[in-house]
C-alpha atoms as a PDB file:
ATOM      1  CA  UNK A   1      -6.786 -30.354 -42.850  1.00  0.00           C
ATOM      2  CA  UNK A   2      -7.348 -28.260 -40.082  1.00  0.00           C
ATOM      3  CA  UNK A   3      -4.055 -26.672 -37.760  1.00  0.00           C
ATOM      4  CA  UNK A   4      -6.203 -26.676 -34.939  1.00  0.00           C
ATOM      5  CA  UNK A   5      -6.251 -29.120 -31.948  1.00  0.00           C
ATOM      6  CA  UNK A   6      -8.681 -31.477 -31.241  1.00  0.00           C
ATOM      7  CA  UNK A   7      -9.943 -31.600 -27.881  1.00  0.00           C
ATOM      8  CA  UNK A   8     -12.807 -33.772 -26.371  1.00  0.00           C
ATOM      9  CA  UNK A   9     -14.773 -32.170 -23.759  1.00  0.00           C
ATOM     10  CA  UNK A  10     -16.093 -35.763 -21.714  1.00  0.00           C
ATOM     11  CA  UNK A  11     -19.093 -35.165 -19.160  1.00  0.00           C
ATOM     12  CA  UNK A  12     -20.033 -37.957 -17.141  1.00  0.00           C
ATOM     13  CA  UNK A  13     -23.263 -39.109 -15.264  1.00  0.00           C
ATOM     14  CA  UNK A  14     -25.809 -36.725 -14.393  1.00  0.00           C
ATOM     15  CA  UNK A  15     -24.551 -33.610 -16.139  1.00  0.00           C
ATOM     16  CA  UNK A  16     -27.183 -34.337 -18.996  1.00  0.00           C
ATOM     17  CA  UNK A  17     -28.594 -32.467 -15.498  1.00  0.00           C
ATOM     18  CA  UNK A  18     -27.296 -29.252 -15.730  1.00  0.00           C
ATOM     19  CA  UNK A  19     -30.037 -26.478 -14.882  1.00  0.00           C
ATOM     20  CA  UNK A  20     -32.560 -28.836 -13.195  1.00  0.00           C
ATOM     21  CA  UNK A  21     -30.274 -30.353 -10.629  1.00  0.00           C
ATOM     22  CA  UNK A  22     -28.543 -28.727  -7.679  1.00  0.00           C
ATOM     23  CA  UNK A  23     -29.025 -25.476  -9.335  1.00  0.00           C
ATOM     24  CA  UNK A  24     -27.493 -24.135  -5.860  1.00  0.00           C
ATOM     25  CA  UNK A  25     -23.858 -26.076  -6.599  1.00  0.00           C
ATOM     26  CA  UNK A  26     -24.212 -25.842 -10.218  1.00  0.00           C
ATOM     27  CA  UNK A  27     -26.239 -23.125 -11.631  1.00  0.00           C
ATOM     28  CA  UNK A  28     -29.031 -22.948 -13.961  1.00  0.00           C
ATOM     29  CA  UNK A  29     -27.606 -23.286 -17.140  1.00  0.00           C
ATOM     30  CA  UNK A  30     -28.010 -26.284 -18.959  1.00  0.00           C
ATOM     31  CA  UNK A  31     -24.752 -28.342 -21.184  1.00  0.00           C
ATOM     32  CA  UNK A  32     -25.705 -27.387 -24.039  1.00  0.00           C
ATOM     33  CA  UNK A  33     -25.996 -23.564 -23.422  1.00  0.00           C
ATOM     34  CA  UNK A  34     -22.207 -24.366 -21.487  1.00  0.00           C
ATOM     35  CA  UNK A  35     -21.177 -26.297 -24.149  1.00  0.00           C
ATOM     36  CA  UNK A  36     -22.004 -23.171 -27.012  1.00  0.00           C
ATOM     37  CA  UNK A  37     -20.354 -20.611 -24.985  1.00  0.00           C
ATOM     38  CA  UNK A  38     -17.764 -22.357 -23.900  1.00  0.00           C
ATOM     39  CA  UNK A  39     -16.947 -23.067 -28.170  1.00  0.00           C
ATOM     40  CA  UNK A  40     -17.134 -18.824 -28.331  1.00  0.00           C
ATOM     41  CA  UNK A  41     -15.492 -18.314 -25.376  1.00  0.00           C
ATOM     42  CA  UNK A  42     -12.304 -20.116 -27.178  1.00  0.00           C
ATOM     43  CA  UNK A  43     -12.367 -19.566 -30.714  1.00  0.00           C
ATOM     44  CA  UNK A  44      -9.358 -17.758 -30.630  1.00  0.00           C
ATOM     45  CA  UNK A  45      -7.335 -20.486 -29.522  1.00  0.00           C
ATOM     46  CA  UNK A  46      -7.164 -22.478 -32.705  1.00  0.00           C
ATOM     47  CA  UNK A  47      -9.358 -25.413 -31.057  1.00  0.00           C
ATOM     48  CA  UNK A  48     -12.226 -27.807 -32.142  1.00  0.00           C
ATOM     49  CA  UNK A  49     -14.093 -28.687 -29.821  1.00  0.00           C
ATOM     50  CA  UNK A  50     -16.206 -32.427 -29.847  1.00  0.00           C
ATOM     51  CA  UNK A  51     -18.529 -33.379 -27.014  1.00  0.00           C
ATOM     52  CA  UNK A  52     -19.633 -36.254 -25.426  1.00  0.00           C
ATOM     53  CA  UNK A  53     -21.829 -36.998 -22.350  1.00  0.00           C
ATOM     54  CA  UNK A  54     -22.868 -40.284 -21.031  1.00  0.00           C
ATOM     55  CA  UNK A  55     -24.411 -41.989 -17.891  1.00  0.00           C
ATOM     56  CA  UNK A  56     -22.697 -44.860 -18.714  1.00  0.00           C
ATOM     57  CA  UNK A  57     -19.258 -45.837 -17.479  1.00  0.00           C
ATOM     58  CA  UNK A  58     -18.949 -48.174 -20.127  1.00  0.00           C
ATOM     59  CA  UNK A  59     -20.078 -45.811 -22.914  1.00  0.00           C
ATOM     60  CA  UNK A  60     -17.692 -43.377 -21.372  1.00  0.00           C
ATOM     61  CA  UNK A  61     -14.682 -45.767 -21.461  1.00  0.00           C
ATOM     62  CA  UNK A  62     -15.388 -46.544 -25.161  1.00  0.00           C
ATOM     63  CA  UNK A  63     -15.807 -43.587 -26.445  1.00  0.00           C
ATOM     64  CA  UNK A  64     -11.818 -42.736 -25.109  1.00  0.00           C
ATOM     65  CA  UNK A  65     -10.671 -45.591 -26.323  1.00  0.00           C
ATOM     66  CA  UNK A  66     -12.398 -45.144 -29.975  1.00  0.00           C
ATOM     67  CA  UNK A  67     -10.422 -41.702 -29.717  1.00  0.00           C
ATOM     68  CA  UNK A  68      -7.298 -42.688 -29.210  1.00  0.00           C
ATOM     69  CA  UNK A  69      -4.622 -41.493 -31.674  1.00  0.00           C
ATOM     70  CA  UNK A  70      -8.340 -39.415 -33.361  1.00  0.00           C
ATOM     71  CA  UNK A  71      -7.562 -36.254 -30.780  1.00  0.00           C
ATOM     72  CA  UNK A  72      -4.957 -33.972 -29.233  1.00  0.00           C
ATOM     73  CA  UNK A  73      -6.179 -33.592 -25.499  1.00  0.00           C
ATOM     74  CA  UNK A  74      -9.647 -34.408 -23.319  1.00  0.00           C
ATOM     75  CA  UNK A  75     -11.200 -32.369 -20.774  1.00  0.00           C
ATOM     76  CA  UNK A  76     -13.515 -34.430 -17.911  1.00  0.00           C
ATOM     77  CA  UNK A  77     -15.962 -34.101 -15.900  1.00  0.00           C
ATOM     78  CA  UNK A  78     -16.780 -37.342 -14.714  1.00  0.00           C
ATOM     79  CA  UNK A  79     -19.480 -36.601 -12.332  1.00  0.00           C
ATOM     80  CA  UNK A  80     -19.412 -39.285  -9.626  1.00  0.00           C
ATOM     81  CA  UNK A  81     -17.590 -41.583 -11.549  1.00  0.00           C
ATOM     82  CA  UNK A  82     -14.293 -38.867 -10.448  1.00  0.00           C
ATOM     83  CA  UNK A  83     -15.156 -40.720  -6.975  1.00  0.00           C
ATOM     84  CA  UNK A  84     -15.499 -44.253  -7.516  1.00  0.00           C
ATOM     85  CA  UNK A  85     -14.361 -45.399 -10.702  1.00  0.00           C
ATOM     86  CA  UNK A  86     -10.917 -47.714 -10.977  1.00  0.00           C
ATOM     87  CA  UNK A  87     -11.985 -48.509 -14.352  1.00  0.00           C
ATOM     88  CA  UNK A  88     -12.058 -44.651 -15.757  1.00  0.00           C
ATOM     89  CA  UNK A  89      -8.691 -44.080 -13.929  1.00  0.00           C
ATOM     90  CA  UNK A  90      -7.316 -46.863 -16.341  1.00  0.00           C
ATOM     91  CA  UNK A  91      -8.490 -45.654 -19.525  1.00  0.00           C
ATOM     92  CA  UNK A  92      -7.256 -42.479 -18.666  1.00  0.00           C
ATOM     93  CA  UNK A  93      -3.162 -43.948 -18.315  1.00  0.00           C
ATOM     94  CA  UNK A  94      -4.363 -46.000 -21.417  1.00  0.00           C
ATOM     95  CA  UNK A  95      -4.645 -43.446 -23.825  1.00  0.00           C
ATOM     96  CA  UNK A  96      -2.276 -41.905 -25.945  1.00  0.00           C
ATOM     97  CA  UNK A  97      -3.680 -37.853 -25.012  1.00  0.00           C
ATOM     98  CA  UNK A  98      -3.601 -36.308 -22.077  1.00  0.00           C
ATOM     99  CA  UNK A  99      -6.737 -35.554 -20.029  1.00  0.00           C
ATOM    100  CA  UNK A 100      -6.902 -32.599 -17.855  1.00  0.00           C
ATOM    101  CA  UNK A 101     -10.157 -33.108 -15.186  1.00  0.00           C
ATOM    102  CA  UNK A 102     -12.926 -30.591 -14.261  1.00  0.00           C
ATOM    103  CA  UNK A 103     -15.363 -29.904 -11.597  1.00  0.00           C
ATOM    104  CA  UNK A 104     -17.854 -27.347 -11.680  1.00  0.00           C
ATOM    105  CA  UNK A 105     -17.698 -27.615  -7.598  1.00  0.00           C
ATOM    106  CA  UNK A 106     -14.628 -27.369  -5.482  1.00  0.00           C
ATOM    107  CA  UNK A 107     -15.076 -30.724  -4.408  1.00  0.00           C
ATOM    108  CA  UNK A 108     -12.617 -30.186  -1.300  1.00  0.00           C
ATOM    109  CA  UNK A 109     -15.766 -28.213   0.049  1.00  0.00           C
ATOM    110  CA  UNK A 110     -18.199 -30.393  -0.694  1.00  0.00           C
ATOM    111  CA  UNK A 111     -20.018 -31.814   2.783  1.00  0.00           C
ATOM    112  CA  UNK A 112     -19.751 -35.498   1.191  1.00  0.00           C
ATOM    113  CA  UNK A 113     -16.692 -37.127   2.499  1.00  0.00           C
ATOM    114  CA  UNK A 114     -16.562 -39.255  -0.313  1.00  0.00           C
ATOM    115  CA  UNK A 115     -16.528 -36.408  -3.142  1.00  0.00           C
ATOM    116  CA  UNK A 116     -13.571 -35.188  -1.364  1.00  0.00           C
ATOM    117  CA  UNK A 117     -11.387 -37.782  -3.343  1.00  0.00           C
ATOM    118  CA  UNK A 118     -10.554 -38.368  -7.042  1.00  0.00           C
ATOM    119  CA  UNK A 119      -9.636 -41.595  -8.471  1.00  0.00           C
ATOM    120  CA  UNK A 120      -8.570 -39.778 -11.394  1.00  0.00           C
ATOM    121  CA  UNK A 121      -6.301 -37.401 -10.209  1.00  0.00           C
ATOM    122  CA  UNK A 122      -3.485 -39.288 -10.566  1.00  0.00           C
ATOM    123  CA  UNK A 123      -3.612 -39.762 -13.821  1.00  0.00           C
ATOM    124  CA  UNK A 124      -4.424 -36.395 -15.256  1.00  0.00           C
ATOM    125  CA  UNK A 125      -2.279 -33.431 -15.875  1.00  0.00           C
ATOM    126  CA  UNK A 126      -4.240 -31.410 -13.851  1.00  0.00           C
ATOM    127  CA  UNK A 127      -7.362 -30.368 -11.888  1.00  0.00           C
ATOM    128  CA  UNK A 128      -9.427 -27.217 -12.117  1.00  0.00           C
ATOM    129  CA  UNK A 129     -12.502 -26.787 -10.035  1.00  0.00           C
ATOM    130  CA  UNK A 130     -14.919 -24.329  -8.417  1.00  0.00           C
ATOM    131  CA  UNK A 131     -15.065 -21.839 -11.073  1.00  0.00           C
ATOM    132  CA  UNK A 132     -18.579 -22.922 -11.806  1.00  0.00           C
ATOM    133  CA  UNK A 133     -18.505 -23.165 -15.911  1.00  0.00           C
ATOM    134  CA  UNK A 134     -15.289 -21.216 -16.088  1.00  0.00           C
ATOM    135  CA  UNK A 135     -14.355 -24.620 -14.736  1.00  0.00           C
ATOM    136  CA  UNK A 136     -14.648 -25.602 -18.856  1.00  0.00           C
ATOM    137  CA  UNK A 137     -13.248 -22.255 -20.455  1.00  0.00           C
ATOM    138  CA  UNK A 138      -9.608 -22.738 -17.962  1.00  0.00           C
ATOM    139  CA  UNK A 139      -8.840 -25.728 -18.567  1.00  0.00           C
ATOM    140  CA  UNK A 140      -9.313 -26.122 -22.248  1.00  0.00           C
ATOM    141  CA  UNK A 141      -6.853 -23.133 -22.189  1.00  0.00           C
ATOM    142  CA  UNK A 142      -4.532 -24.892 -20.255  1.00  0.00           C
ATOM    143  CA  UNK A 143      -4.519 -27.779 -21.772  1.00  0.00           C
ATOM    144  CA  UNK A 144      -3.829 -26.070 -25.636  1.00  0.00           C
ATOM    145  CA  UNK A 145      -1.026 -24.496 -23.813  1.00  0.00           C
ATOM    146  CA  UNK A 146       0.666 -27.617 -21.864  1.00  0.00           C
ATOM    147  CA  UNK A 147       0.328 -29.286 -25.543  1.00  0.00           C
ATOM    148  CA  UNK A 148       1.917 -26.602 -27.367  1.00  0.00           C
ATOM    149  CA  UNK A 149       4.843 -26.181 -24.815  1.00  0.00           C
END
């Protein structure tokens, strides 16, 4: 058995996207060329990483509640679920790991209104944002550290 932490790396609706869509606001890399470099870009901090993406709230709310007491700490994006979903906000306080949430976007600058708010960030340690990708790379950092402290 393995000393590492396990951390889930949760992507929501329309990030199955990545490098067609909006490649102004997000870039042109796809998640699964994010997702490979974001496992190098942490191998040194005694991590494996699982991922998961879905368009499905439902699938998404399952699949945290199948890993409860399975993993040490969950990174999200949730897309546009971050904006409307109660439901994702519960499972969240729910589950027995803490989730830290991600946005490739600042989503304070966003011209939506509506992106401007998260349901979910109540319920999460923390926020990063903005950072494009790097979004990814900081938080799993944080989160190894606010576990380990």
């Amino acid at each position: 058995m393995s000393n590492n932490l396990e951390i889930l790396i949760i992507n929501g609706p329309n990030l199955n996207m990545l490098g067609k869509r909006e490649t102004s606001i997000y870039g042109t890399r796809t998640l699964e060329q994010i997702n490979s470099d974001l496992v190098k870009k942490v191998s040194e901090e005694k991590v494996n990483l699982a991922f998961f993406q879905s368009n499905h709230e439902g699938e998404i709310l399952d699949f945290m509640h199948k890993s409860n007491n399975k993993i040490d700490g969950c990174i999200i994006n949730a897309g546009a679920l971050t904006h409307s979903s109660t439901a994702l906000h519960d499972a969240i306080k729910s589950v027995d790991f803490p989730c830290v949430e991600v946005h490739m976007s600042n989503i304070y600058s966003r011209k939506e209104i509506w992106r401007q708010k998260s349901l979910i960030a109540p319920v999460v340690l923390g926020t990063v944002q903005g950072f494009g990708e790097n979004s990814y790379e900081a938080a799993v950092k944080l989160i190894v550290k606010s576990i380990k402290d």
